[in-house]
N, C-alpha and C. Protein backbone atom coordinates (compact mmCIF):
# COMPACT_ATOMS: atom_id res chain seq x y z
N UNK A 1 38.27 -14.05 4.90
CA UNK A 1 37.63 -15.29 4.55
C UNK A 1 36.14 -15.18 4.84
N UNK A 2 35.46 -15.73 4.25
CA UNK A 2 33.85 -15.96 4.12
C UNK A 2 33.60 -17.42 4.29
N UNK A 3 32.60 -17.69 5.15
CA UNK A 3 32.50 -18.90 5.53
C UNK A 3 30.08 -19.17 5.66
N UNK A 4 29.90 -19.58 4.94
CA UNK A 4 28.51 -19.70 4.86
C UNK A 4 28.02 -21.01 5.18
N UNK A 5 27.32 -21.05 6.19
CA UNK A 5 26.77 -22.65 5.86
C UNK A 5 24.93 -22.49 6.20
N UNK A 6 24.05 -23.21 5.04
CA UNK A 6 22.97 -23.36 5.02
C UNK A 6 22.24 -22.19 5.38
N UNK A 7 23.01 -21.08 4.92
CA UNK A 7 22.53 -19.60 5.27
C UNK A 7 21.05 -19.39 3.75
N UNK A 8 19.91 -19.12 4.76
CA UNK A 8 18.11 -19.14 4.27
C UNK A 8 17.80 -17.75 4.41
N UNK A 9 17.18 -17.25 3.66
CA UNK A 9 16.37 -15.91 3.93
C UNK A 9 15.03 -16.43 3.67
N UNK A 10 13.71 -16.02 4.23
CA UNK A 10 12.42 -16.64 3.68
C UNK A 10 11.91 -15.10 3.95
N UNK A 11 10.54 -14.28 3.03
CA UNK A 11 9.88 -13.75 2.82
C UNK A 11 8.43 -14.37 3.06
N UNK A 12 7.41 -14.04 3.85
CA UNK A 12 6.53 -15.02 4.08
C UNK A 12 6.79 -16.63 3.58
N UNK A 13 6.06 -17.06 2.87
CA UNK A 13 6.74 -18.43 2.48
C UNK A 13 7.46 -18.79 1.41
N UNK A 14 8.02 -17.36 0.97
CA UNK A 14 9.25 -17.85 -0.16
C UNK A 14 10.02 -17.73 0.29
N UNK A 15 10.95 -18.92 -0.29
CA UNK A 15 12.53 -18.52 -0.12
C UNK A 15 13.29 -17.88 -0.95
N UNK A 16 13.73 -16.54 -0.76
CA UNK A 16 14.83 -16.00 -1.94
C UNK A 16 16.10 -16.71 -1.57
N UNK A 17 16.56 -17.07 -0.92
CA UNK A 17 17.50 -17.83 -0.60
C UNK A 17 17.48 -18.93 0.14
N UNK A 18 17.97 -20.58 0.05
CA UNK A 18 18.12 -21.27 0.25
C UNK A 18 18.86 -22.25 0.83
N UNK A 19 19.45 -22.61 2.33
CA UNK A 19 20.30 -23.71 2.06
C UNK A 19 21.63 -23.24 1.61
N UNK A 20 22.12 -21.92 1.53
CA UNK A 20 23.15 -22.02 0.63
C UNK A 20 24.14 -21.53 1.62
N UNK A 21 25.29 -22.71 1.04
CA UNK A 21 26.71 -22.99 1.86
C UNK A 21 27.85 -22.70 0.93
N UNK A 22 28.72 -21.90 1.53
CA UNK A 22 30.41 -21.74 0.75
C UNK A 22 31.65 -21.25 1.22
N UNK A 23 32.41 -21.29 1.10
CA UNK A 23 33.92 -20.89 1.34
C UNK A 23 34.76 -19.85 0.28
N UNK A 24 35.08 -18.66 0.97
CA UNK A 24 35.63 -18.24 0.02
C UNK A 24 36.95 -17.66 0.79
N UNK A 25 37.97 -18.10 0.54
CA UNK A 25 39.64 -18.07 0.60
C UNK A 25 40.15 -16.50 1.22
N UNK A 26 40.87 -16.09 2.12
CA UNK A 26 41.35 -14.90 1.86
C UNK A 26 42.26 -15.09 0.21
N UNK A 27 41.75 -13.69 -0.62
CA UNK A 27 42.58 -13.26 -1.57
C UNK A 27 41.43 -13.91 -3.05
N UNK A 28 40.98 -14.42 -2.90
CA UNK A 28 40.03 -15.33 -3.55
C UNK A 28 38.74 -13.96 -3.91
N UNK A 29 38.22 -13.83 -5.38
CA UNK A 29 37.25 -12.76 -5.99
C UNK A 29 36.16 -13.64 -6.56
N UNK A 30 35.46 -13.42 -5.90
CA UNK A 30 34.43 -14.05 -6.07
C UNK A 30 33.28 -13.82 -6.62
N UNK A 31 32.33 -13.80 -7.64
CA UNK A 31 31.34 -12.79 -8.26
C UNK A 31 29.62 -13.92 -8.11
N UNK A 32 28.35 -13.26 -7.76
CA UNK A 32 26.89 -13.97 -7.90
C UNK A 32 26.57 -13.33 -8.98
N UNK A 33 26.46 -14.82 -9.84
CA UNK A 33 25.98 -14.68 -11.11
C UNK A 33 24.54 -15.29 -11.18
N UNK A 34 23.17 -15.04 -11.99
CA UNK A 34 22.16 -15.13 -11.55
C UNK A 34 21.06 -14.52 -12.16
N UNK A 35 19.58 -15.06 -12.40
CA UNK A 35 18.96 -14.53 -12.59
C UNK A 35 17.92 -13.59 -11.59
N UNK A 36 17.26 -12.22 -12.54
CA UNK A 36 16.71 -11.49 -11.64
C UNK A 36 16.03 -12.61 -10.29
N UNK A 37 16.01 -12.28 -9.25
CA UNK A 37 15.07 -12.91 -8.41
C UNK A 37 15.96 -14.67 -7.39
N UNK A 38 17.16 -14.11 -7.79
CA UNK A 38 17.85 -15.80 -7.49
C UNK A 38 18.60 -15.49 -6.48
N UNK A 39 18.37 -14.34 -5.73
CA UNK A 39 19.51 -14.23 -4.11
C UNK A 39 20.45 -13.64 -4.26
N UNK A 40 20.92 -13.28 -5.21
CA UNK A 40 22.21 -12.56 -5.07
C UNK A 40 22.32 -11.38 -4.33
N UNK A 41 21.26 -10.26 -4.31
CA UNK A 41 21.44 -9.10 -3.51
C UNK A 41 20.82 -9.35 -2.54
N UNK A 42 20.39 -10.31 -2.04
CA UNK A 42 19.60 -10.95 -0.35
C UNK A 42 20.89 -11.45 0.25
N UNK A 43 21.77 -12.12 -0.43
CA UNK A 43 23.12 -12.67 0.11
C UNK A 43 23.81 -11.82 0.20
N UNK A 44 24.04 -10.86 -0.52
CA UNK A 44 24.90 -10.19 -0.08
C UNK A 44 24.54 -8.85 1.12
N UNK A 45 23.06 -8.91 0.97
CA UNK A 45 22.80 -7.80 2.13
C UNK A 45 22.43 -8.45 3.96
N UNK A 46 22.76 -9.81 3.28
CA UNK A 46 23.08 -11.02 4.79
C UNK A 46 23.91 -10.69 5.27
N UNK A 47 25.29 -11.20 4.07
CA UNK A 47 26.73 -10.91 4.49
C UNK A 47 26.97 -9.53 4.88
N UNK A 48 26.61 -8.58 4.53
CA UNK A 48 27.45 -7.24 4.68
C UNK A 48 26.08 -6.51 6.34
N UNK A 49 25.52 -7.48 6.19
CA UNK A 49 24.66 -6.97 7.86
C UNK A 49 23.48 -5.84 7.33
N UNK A 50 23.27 -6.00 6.47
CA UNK A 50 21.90 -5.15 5.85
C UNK A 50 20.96 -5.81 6.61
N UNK A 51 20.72 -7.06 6.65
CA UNK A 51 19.59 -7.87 6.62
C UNK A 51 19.55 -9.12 7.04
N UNK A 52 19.07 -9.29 7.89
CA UNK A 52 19.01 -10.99 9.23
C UNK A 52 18.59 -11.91 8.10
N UNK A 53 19.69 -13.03 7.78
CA UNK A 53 19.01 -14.35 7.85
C UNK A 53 17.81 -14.96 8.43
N UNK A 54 17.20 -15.65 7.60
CA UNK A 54 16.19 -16.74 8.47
C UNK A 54 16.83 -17.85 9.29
N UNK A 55 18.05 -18.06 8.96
CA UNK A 55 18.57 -19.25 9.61
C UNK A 55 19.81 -19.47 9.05
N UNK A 56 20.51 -20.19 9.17
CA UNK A 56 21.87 -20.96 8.79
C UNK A 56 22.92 -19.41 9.50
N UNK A 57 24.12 -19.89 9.25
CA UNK A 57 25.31 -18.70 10.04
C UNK A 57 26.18 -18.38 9.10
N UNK A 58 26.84 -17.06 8.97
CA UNK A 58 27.64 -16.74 8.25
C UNK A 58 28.40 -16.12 8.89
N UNK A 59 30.06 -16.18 8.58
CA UNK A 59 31.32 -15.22 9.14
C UNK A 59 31.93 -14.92 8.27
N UNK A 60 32.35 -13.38 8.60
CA UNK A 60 33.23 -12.97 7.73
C UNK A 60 34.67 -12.59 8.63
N UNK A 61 35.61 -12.74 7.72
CA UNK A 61 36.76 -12.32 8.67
C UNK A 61 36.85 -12.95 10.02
N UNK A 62 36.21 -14.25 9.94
CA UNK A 62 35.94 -14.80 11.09
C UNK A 62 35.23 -14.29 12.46
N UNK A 63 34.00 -13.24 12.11
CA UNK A 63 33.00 -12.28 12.65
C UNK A 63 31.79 -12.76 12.13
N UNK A 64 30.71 -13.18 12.98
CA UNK A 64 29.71 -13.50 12.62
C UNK A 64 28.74 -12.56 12.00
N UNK A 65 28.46 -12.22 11.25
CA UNK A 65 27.59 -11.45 10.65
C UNK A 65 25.99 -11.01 11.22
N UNK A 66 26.12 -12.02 12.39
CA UNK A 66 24.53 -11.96 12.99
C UNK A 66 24.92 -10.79 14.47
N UNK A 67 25.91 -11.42 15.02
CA UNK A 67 26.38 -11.15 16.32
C UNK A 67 26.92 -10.34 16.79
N UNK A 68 27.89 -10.59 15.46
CA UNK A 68 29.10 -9.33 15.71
C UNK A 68 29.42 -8.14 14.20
N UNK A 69 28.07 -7.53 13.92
CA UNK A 69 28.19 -7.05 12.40
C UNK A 69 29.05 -5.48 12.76
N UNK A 70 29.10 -5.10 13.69
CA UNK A 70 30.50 -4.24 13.64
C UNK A 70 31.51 -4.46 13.51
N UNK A 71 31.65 -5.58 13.66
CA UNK A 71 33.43 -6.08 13.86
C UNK A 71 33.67 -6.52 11.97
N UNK A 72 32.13 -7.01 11.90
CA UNK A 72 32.09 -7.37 10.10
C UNK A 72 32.02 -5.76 9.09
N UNK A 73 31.27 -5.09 9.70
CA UNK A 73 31.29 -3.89 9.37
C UNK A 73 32.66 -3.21 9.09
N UNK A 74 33.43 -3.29 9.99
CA UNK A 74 35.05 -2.25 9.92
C UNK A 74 35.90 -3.00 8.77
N UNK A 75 35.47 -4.13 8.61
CA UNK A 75 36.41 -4.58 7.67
C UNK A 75 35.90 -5.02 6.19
N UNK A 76 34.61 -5.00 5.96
CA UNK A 76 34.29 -4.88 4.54
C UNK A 76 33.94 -3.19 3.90
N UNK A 77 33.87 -3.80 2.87
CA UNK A 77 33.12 -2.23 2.44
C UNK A 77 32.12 -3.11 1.14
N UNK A 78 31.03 -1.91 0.98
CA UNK A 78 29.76 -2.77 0.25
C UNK A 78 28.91 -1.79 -0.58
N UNK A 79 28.78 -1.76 -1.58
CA UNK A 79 28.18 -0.34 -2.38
C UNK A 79 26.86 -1.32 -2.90
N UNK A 80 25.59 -1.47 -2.30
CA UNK A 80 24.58 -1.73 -2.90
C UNK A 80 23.97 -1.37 -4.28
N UNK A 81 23.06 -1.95 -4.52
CA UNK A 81 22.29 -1.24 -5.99
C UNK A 81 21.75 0.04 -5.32
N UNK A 82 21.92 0.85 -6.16
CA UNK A 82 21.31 2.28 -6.12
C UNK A 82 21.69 2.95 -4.98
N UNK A 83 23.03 2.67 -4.73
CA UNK A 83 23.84 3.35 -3.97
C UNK A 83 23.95 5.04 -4.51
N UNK A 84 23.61 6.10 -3.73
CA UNK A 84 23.57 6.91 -4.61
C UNK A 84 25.10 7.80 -4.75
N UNK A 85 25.75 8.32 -5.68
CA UNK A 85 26.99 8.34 -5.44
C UNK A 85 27.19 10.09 -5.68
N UNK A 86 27.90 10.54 -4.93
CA UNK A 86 28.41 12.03 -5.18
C UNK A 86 28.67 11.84 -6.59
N UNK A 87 28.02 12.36 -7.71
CA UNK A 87 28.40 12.42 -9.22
C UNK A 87 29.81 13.82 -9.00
N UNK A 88 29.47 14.35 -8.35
CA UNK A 88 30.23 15.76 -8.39
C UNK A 88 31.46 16.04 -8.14
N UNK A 89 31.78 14.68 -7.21
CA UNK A 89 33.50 14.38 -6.79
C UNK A 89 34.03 13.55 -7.48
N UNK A 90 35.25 13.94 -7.22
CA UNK A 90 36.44 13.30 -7.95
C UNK A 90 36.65 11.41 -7.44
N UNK A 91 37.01 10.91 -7.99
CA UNK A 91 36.88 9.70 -7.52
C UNK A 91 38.03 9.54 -6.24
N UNK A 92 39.10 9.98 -6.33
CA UNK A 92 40.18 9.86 -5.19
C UNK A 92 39.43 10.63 -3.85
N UNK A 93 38.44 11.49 -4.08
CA UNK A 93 37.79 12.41 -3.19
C UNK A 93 37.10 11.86 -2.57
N UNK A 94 36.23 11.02 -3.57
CA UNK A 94 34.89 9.93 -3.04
C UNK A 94 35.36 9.08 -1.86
N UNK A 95 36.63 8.41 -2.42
CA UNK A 95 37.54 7.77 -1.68
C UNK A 95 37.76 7.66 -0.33
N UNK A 96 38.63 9.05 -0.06
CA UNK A 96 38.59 9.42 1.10
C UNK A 96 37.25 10.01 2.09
N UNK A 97 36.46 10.64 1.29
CA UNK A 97 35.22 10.91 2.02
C UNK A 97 34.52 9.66 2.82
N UNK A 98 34.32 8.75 1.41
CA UNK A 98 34.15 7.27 2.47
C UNK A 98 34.96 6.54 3.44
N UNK A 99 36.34 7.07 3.31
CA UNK A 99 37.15 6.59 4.37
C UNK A 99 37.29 6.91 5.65
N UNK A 100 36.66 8.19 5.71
CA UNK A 100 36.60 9.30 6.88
C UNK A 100 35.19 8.67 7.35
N UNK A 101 34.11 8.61 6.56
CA UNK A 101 33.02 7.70 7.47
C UNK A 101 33.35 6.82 7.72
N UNK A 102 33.96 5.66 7.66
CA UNK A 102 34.66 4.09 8.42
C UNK A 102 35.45 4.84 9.79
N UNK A 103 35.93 5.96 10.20
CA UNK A 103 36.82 6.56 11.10
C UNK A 103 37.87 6.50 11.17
N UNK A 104 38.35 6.33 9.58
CA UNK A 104 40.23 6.86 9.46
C UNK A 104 40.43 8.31 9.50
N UNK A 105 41.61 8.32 10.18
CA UNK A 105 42.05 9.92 10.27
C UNK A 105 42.36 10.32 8.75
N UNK A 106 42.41 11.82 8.78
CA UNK A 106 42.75 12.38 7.27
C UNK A 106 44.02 11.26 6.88
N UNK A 107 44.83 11.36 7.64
CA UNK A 107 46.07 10.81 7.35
C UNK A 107 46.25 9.38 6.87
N UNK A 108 45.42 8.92 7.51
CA UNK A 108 45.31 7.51 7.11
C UNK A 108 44.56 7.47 6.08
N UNK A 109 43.46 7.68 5.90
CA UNK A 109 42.63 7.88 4.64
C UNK A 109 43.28 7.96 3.51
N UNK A 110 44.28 9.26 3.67
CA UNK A 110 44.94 9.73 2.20
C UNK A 110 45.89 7.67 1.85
N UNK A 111 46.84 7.43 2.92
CA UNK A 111 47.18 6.22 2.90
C UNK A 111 46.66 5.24 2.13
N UNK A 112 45.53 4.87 2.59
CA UNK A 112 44.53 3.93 1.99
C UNK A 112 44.07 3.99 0.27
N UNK A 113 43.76 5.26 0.64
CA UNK A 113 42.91 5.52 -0.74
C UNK A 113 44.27 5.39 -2.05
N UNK A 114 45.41 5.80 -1.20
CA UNK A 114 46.50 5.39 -2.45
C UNK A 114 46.88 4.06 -2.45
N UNK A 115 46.88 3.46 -1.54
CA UNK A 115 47.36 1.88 -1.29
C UNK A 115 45.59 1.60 -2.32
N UNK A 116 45.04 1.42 -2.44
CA UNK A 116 43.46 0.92 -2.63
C UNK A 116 43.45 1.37 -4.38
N UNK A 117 43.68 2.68 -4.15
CA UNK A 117 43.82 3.21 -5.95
C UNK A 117 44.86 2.35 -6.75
N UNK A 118 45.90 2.40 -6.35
CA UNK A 118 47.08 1.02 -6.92
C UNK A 118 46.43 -0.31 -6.97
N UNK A 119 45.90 -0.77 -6.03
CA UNK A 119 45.54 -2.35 -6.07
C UNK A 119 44.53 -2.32 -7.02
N UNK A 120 43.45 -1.46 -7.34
CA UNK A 120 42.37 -1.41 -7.84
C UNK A 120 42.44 -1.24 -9.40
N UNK A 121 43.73 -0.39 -9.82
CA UNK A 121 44.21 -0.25 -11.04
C UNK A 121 43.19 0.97 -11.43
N UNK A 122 42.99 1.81 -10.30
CA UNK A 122 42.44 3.26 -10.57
C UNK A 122 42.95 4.47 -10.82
N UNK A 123 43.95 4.55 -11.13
CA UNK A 123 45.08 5.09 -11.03
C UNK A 123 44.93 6.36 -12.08
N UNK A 124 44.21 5.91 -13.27
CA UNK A 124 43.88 6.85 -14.29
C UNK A 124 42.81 7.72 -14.22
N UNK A 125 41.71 7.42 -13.33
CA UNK A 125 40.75 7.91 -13.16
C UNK A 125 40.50 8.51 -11.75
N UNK A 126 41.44 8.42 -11.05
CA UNK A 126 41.33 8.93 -9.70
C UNK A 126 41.06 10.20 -9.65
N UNK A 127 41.15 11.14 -10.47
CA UNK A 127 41.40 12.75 -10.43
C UNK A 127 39.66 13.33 -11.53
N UNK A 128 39.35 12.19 -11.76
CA UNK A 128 38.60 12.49 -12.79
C UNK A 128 36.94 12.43 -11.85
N UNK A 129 36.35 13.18 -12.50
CA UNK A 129 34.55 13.46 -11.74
C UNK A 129 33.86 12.33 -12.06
N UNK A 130 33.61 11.99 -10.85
CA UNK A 130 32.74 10.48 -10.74
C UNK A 130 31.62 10.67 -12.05
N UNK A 131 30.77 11.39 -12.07
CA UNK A 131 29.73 11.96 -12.83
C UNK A 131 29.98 12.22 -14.67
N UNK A 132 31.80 11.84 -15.14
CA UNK A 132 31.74 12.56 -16.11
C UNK A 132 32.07 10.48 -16.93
């Protein structure tokens, strides 16, 4: 669950973000739709602990994002713009490589990345080169 209230970012005296409050459900997909310049990647680099609010509070997973961004950390995952991506691996590879940085064992990793490939409906492309 995501829980926002009156969460502000200000840049000298602009605000890229505003005031802005919401709820979002466990199980609930949620997408920021928006023009260039309207908060969407300031909010989300709030939420995922990139980047301190000016003010208002946000929790995720019922983890404050200011306080406790490890505890928010272990349980999201967050691919920014210009994330740069191994073109060269396989996507099931990518997978687990990133799973092994969060600190799952091989074993668990392999777990995940198949539980995660099913939910995701990746199933066709898992074997295939990120890059092709």
């Amino acid at each position: 669950m995501i829980e926002v209230e009156n969460l502000t970012k200000r840049y000298g005296g602009r605000a890229a973000v505003r005031d802005l409050s919401f709820t979002v459900q466990r199980g609930e997909i949620v997408g920021f739709l928006g023009q260039n310049g309207a908060g969407k990647t300031t909010t989300m680099r709030m939420l995922s602990c990139f980047m301190p609010a000016t003010s208002g509070t946000a929790r995720v997973a019922g983890f404050d994002v200011f306080t406790q961004a490890d505890e928010v950390r272990r349980r999201i995952g967050y691919m920014p713009e210009g994330n740069p991506l191994h073109v060269e691996m396989r996507v099931r590879e990518y997978l687990k490589f990133r799973a092994r940085l969060k600190g799952l064992s091989a074993g668990r990793s392999r777990e995940r990345v198949d539980i995660v490939t099913e939910q995701c409906g990746l199933g066709d492309v898992a074997t295939k080169v990120i890059g092709t």
